[in-house]
PDB file of N, CA and C in Angstrom:
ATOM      1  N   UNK A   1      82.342 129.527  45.482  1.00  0.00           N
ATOM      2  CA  UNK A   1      81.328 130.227  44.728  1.00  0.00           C
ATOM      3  C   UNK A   1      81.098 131.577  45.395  1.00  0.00           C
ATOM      4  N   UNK A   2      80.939 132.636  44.605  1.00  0.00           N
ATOM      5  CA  UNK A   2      80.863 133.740  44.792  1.00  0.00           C
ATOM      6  C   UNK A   2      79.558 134.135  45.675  1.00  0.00           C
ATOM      7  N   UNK A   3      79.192 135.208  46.059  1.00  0.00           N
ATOM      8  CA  UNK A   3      77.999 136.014  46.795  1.00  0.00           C
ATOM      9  C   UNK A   3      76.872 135.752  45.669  1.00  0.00           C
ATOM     10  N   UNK A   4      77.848 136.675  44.840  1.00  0.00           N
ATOM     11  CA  UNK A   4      76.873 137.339  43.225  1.00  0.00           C
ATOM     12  C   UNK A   4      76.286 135.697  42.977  1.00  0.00           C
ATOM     13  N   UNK A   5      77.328 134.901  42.840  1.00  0.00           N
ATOM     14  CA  UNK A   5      76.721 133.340  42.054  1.00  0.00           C
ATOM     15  C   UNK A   5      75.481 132.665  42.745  1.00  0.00           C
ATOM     16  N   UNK A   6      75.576 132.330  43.921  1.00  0.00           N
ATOM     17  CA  UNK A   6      74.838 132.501  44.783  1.00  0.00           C
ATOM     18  C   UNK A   6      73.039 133.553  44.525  1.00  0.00           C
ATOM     19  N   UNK A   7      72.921 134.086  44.735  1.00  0.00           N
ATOM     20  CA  UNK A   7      71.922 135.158  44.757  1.00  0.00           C
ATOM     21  C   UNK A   7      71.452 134.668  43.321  1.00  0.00           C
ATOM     22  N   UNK A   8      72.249 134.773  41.964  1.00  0.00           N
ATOM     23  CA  UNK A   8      71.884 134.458  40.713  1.00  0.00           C
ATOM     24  C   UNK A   8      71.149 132.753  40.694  1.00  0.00           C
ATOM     25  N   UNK A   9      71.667 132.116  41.597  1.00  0.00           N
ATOM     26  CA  UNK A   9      70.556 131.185  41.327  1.00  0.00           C
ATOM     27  C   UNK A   9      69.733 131.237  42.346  1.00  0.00           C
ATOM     28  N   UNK A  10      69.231 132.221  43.270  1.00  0.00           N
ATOM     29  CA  UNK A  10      68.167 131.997  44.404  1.00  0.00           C
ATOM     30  C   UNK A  10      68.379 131.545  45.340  1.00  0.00           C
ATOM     31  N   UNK A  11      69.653 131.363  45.359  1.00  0.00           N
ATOM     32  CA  UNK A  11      70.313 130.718  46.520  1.00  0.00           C
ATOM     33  C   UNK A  11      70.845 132.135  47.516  1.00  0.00           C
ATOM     34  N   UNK A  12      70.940 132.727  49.093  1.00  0.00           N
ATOM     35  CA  UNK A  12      71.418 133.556  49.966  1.00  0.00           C
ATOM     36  C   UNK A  12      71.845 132.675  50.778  1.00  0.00           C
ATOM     37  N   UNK A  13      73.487 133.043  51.096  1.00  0.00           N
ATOM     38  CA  UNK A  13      73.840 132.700  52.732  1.00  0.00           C
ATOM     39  C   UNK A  13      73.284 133.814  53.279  1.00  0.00           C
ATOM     40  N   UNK A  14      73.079 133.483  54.726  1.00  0.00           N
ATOM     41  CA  UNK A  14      72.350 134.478  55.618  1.00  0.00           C
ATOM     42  C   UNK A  14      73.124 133.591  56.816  1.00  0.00           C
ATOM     43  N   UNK A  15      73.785 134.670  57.701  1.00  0.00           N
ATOM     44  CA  UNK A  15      74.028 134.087  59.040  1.00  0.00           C
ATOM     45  C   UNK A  15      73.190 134.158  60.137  1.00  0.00           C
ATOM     46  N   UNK A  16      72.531 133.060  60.752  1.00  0.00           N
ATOM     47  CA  UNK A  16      71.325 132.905  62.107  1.00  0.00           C
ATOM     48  C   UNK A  16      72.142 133.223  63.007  1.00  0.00           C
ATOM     49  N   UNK A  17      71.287 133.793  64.248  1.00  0.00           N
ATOM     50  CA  UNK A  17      72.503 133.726  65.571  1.00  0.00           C
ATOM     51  C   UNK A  17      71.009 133.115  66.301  1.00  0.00           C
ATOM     52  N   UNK A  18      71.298 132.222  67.062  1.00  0.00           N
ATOM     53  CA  UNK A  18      70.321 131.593  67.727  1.00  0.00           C
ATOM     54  C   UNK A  18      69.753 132.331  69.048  1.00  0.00           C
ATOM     55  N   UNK A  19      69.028 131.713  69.828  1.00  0.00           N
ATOM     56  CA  UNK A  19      68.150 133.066  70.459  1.00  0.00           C
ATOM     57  C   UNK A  19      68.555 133.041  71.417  1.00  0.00           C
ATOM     58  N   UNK A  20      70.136 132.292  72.358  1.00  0.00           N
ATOM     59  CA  UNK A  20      71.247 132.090  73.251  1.00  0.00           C
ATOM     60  C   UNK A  20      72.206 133.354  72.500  1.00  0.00           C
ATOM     61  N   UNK A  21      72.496 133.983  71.131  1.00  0.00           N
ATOM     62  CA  UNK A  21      73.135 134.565  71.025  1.00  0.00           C
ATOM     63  C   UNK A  21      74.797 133.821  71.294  1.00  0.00           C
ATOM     64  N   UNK A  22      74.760 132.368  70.740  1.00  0.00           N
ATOM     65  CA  UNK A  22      75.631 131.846  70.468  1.00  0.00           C
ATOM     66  C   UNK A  22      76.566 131.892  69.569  1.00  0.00           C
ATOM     67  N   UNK A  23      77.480 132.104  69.266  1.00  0.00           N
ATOM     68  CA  UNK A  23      78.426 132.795  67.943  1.00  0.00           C
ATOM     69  C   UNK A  23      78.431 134.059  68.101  1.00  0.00           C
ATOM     70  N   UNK A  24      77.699 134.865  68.281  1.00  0.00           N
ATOM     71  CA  UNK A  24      77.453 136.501  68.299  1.00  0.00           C
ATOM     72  C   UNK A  24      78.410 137.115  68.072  1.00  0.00           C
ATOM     73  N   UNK A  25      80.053 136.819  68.745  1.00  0.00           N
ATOM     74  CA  UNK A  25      81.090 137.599  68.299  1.00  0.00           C
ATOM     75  C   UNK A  25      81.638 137.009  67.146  1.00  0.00           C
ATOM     76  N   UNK A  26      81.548 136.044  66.605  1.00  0.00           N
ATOM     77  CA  UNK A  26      82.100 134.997  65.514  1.00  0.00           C
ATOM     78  C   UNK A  26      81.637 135.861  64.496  1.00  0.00           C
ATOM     79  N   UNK A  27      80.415 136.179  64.512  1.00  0.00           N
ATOM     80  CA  UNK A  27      79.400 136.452  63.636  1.00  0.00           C
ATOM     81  C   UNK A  27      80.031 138.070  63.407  1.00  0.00           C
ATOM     82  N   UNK A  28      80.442 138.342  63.943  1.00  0.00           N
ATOM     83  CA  UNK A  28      80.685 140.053  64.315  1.00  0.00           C
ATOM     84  C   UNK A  28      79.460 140.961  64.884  1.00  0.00           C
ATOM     85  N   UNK A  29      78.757 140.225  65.408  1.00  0.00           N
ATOM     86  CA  UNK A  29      77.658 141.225  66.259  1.00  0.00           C
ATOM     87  C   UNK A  29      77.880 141.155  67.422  1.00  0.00           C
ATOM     88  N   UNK A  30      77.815 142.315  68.141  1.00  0.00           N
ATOM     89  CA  UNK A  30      78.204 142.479  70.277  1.00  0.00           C
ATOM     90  C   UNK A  30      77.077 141.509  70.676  1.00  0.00           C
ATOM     91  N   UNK A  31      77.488 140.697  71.596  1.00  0.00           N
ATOM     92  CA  UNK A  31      76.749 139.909  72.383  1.00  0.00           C
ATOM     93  C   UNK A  31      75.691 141.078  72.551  1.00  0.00           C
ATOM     94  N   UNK A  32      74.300 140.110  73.085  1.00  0.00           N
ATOM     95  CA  UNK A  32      73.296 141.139  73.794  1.00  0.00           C
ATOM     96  C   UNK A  32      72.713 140.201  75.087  1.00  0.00           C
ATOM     97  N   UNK A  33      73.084 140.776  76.315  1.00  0.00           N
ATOM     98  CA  UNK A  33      72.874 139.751  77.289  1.00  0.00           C
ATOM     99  C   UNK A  33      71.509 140.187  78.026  1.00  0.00           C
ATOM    100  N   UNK A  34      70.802 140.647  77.167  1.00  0.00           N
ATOM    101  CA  UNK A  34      69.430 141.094  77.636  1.00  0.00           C
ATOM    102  C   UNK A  34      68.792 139.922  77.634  1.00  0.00           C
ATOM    103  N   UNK A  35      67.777 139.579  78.927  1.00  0.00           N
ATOM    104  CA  UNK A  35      67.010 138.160  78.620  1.00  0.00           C
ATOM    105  C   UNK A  35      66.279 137.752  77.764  1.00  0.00           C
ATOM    106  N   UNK A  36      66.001 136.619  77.238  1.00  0.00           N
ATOM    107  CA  UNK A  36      65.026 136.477  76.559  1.00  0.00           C
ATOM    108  C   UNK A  36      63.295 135.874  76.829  1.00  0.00           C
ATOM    109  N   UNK A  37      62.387 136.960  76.220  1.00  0.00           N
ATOM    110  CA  UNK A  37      61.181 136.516  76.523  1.00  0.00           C
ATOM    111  C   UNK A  37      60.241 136.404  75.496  1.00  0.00           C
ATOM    112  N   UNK A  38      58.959 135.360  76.191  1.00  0.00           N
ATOM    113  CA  UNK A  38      58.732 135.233  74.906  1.00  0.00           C
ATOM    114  C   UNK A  38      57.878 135.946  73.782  1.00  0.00           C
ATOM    115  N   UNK A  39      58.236 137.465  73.818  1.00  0.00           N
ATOM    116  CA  UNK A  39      57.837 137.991  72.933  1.00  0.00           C
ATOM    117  C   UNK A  39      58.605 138.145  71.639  1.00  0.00           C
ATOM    118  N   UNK A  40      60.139 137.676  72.253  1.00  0.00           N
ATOM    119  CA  UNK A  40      61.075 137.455  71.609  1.00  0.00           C
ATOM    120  C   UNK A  40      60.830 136.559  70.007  1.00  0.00           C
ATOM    121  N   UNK A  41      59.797 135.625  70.497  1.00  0.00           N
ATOM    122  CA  UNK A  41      59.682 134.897  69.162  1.00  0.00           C
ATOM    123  C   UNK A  41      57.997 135.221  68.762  1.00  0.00           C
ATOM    124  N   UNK A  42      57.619 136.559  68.623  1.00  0.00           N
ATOM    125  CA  UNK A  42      56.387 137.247  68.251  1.00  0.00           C
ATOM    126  C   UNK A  42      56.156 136.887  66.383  1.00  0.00           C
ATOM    127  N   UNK A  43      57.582 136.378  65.832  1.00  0.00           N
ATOM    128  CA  UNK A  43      57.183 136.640  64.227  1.00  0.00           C
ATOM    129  C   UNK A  43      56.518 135.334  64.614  1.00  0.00           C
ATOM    130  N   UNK A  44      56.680 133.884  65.043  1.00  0.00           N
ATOM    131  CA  UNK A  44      56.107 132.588  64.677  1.00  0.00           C
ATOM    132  C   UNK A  44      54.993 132.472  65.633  1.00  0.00           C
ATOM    133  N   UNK A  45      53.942 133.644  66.522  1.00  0.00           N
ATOM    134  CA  UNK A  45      53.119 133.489  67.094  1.00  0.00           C
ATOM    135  C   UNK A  45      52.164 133.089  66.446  1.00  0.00           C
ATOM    136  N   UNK A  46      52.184 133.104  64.664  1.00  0.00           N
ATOM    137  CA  UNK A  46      50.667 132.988  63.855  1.00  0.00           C
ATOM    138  C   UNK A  46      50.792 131.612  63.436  1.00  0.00           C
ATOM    139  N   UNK A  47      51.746 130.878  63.450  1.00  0.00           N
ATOM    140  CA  UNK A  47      52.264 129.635  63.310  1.00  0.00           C
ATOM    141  C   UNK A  47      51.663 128.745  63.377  1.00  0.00           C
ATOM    142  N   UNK A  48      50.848 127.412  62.667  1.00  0.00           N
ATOM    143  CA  UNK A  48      49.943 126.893  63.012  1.00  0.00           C
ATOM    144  C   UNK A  48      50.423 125.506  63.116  1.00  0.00           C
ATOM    145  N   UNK A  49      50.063 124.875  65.019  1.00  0.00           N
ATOM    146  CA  UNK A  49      51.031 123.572  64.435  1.00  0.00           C
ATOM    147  C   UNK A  49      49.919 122.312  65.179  1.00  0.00           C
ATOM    148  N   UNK A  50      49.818 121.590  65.119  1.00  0.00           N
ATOM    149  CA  UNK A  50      49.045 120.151  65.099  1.00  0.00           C
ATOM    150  C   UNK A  50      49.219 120.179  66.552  1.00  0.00           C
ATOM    151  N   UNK A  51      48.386 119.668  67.473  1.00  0.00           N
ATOM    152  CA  UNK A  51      48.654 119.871  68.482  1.00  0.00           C
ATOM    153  C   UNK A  51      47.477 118.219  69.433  1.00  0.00           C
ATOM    154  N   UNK A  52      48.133 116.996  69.663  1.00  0.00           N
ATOM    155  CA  UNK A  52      47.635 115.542  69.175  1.00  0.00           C
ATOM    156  C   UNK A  52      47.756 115.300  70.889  1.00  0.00           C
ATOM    157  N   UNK A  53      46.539 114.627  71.499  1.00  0.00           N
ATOM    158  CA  UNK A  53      46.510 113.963  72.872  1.00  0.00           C
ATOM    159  C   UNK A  53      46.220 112.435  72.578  1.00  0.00           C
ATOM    160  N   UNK A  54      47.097 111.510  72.779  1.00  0.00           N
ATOM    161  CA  UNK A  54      47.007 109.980  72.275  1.00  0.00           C
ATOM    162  C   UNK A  54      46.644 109.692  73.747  1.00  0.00           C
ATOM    163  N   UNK A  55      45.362 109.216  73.962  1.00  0.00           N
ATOM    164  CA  UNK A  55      44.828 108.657  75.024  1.00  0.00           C
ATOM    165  C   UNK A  55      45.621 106.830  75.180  1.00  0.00           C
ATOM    166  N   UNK A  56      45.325 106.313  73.814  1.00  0.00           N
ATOM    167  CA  UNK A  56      47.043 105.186  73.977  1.00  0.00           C
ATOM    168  C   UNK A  56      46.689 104.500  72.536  1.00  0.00           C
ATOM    169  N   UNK A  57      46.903 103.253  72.177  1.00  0.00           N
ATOM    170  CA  UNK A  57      47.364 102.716  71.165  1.00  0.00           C
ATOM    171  C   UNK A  57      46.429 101.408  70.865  1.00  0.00           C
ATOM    172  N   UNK A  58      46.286 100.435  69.877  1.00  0.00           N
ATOM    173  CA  UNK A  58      45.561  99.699  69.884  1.00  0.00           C
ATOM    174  C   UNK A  58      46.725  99.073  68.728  1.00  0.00           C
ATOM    175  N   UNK A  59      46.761  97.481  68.114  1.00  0.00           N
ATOM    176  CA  UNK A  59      46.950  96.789  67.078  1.00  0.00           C
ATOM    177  C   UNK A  59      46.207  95.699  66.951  1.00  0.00           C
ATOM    178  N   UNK A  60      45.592  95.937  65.830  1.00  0.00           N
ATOM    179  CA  UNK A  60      44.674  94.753  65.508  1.00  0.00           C
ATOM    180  C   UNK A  60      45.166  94.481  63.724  1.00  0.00           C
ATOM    181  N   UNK A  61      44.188  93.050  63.445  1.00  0.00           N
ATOM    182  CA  UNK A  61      44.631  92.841  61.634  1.00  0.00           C
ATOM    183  C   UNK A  61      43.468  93.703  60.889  1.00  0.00           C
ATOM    184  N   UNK A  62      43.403  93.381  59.889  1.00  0.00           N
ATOM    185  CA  UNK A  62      42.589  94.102  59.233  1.00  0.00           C
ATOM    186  C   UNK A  62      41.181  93.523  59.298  1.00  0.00           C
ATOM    187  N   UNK A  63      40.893  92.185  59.127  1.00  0.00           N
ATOM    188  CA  UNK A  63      39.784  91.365  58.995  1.00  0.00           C
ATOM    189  C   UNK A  63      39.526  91.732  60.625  1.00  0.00           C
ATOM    190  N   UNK A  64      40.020  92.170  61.607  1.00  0.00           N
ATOM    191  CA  UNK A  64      39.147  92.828  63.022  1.00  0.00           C
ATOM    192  C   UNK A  64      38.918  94.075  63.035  1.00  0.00           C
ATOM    193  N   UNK A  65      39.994  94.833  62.137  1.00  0.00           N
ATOM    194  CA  UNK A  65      39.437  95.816  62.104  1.00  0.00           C
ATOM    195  C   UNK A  65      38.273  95.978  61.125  1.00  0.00           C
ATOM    196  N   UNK A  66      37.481  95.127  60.336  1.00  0.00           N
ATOM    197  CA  UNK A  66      36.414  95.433  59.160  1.00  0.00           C
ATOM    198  C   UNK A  66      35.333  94.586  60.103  1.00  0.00           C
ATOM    199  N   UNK A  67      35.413  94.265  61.438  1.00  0.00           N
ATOM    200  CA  UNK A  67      34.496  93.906  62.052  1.00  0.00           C
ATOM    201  C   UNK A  67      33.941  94.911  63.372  1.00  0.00           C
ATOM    202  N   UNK A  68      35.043  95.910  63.085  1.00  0.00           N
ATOM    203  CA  UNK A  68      34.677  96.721  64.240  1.00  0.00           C
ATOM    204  C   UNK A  68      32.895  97.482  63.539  1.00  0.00           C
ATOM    205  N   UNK A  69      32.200  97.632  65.111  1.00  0.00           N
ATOM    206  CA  UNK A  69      30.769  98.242  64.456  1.00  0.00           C
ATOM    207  C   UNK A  69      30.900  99.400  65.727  1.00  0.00           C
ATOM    208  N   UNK A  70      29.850 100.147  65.306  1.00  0.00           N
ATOM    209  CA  UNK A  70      29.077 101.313  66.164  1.00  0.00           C
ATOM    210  C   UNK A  70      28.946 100.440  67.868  1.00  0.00           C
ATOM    211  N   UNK A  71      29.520 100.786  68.867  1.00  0.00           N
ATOM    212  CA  UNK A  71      29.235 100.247  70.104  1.00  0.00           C
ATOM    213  C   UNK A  71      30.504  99.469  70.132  1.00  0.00           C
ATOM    214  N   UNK A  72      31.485  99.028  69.567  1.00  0.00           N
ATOM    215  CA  UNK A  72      32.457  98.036  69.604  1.00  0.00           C
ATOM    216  C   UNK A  72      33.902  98.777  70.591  1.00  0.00           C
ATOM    217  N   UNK A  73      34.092  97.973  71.935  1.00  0.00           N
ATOM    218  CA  UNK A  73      35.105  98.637  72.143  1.00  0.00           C
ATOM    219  C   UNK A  73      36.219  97.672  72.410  1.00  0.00           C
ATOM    220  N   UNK A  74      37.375  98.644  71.642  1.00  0.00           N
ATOM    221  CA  UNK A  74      38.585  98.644  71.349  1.00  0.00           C
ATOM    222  C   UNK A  74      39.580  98.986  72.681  1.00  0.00           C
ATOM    223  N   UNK A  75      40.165  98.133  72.961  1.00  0.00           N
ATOM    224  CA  UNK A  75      41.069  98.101  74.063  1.00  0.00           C
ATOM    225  C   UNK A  75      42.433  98.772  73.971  1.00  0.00           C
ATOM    226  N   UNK A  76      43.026  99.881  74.398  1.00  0.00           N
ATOM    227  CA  UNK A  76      44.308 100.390  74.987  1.00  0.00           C
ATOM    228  C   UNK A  76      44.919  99.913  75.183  1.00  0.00           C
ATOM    229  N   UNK A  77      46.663 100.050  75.170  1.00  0.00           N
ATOM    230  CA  UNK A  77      48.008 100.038  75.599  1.00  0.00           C
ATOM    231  C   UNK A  77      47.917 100.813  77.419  1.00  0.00           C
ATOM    232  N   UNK A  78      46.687 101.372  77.328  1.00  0.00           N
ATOM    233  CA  UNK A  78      47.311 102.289  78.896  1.00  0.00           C
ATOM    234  C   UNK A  78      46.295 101.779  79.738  1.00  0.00           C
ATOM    235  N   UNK A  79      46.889 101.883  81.051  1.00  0.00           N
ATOM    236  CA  UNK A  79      46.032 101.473  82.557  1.00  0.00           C
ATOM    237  C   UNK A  79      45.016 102.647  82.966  1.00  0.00           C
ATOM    238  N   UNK A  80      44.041 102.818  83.609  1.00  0.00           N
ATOM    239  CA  UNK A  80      43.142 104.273  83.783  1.00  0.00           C
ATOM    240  C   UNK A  80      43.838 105.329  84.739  1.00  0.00           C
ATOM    241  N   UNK A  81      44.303 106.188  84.345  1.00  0.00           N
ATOM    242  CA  UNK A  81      45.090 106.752  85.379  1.00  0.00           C
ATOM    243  C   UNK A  81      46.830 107.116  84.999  1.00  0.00           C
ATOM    244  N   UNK A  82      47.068 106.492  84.019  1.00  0.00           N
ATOM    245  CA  UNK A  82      48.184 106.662  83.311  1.00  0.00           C
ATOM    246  C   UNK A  82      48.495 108.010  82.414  1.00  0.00           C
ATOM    247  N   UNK A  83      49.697 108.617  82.703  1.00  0.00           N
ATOM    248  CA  UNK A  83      49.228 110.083  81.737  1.00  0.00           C
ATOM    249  C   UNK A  83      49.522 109.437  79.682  1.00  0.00           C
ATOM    250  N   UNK A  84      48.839 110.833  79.670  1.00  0.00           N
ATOM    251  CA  UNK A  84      48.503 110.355  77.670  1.00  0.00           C
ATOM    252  C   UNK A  84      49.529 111.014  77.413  1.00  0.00           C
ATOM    253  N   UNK A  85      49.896 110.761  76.460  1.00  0.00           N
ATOM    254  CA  UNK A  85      51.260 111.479  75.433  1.00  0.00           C
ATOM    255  C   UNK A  85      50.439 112.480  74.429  1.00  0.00           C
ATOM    256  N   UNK A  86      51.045 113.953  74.879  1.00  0.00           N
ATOM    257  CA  UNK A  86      50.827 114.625  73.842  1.00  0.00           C
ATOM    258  C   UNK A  86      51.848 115.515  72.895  1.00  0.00           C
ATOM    259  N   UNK A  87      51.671 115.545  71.580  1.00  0.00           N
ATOM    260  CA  UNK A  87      52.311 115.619  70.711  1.00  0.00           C
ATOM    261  C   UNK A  87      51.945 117.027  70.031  1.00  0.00           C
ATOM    262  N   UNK A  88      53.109 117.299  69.662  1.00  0.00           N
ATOM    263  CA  UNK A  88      53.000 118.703  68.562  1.00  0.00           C
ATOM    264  C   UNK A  88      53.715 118.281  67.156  1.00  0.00           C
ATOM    265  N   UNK A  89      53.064 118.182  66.318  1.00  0.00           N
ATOM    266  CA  UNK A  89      53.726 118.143  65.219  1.00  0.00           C
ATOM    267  C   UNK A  89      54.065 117.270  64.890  1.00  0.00           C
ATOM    268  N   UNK A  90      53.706 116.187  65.545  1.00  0.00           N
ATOM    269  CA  UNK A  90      53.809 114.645  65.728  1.00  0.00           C
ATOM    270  C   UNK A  90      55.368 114.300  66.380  1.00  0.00           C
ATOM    271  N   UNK A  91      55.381 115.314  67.375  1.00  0.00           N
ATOM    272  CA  UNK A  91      56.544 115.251  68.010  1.00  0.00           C
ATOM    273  C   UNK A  91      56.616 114.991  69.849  1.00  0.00           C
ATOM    274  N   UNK A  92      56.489 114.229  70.497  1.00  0.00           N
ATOM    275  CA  UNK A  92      55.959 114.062  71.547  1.00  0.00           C
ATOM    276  C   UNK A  92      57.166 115.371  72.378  1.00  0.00           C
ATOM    277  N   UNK A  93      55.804 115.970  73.162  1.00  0.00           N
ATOM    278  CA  UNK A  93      56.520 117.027  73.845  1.00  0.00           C
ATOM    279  C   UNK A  93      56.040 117.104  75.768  1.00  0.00           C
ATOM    280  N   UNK A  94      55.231 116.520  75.826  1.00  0.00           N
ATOM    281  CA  UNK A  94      54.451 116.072  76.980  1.00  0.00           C
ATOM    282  C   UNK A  94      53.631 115.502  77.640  1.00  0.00           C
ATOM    283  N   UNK A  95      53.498 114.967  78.575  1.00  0.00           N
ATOM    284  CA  UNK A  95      52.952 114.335  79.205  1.00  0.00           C
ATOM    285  C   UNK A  95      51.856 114.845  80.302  1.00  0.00           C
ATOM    286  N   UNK A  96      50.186 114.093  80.349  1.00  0.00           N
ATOM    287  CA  UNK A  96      49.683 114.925  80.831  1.00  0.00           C
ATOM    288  C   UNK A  96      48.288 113.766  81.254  1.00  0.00           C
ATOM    289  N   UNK A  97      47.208 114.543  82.265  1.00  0.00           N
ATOM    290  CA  UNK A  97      46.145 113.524  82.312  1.00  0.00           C
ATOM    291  C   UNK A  97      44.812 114.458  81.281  1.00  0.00           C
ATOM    292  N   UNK A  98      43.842 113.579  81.529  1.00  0.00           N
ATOM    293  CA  UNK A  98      42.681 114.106  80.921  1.00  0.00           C
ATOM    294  C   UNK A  98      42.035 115.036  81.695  1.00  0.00           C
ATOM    295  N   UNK A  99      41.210 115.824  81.429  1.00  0.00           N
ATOM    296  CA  UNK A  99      40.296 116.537  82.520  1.00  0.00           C
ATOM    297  C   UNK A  99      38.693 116.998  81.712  1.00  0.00           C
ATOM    298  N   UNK A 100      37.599 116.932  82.408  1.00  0.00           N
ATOM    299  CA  UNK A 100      36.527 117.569  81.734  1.00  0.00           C
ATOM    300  C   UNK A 100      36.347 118.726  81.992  1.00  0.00           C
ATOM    301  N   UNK A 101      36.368 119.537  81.209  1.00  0.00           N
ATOM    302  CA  UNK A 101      35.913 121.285  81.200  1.00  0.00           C
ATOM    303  C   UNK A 101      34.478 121.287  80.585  1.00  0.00           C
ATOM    304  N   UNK A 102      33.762 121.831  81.426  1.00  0.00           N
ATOM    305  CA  UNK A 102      32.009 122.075  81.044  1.00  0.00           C
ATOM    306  C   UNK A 102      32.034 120.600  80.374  1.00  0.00           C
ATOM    307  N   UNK A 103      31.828 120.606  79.077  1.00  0.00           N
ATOM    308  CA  UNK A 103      31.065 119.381  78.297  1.00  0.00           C
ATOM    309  C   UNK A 103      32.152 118.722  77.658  1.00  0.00           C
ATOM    310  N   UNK A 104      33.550 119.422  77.566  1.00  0.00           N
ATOM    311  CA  UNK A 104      34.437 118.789  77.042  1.00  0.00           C
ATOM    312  C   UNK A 104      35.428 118.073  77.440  1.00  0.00           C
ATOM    313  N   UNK A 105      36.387 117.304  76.743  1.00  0.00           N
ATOM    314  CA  UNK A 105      37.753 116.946  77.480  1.00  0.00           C
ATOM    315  C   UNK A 105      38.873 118.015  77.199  1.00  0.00           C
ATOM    316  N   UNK A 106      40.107 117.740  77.735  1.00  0.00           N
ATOM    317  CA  UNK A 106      41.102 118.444  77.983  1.00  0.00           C
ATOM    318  C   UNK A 106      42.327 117.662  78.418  1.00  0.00           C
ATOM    319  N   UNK A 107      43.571 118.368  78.745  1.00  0.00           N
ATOM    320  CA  UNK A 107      44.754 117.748  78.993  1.00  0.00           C
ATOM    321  C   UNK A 107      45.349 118.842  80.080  1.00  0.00           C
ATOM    322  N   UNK A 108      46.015 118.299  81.006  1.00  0.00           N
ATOM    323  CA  UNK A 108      46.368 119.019  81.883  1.00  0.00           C
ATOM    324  C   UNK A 108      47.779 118.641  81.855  1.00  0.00           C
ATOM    325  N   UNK A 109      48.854 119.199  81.237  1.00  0.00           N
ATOM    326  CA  UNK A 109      50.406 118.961  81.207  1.00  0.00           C
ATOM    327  C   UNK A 109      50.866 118.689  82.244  1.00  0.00           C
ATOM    328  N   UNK A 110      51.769 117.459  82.770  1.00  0.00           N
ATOM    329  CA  UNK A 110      51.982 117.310  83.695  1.00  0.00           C
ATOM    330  C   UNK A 110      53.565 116.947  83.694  1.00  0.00           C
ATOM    331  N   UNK A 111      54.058 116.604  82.909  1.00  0.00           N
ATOM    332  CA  UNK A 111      55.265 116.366  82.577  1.00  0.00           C
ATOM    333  C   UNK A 111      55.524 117.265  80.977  1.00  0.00           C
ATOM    334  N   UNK A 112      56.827 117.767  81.259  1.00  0.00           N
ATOM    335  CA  UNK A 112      57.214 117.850  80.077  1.00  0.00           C
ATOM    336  C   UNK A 112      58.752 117.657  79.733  1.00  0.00           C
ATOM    337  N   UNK A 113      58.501 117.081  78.133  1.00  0.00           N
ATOM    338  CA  UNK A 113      59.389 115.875  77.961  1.00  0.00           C
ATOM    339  C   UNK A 113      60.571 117.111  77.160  1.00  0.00           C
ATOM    340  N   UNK A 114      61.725 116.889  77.660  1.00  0.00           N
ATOM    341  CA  UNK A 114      62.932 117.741  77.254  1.00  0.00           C
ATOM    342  C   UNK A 114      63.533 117.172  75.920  1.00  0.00           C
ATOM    343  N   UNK A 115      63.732 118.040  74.870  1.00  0.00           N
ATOM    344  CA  UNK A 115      64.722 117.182  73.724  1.00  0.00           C
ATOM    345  C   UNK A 115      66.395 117.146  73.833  1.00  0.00           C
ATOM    346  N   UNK A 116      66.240 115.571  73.446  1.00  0.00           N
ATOM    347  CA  UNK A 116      68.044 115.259  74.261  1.00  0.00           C
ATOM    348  C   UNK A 116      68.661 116.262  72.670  1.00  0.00           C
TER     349      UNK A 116
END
């Protein structure tokens, strides 16, 4: 299928070069071995993404859960002292403990989890 055919239904190839500048000569553009920082990715700074601290997990049936009341506590998967999994995008990206700032809680990254 043609360029023109293409474009006529809304459809564009567009070639990415990733931000390693992998392919770069494939592509016909000169490598650029300037480092990368991260201002580099300034267009997705406005980007808005979910950003989830799972203190840990619970499973119960339903008839316990329609008994839970105000004051009722619900028991954890984790030991006190164990780091929480936190997630972006519902994507686990690190590992971290709790901390109180003034009146609030917080997460202090302590691990972070690499994608294989």
């Amino acid at each position: 299928m043609s360029d023109q055919e293409d474009l006529s239904k809304g459809k564009q190839n567009v070639d990415l070069l990733d931000l390693n500048n992998e392919g770069a000569e494939a592509s016909g553009h000169a490598p650029d071995n300037t480092p990368r920082t991260a201002a580099d990715l300034q267009a997705v700074f406005d980007v808005p993404v979910k950003v989830s601290a799972v203190l840990g997990r619970s499973q119960m049936e339903v008839s316990e859960l329609l008994r839970l009341d105000q004051g009722t506590i619900v028991e954890l998967d984790r030991k006190v002292g164990e780091p929480i999994d936190i997630f972006i995008n519902d994507r686990l990206v690190a590992r971290g403990e709790v901390v109180l700032m003034e009146n609030r809680l917080g997460v202090t990254m302590t691990e972070i989890i690499k994608a294989d």
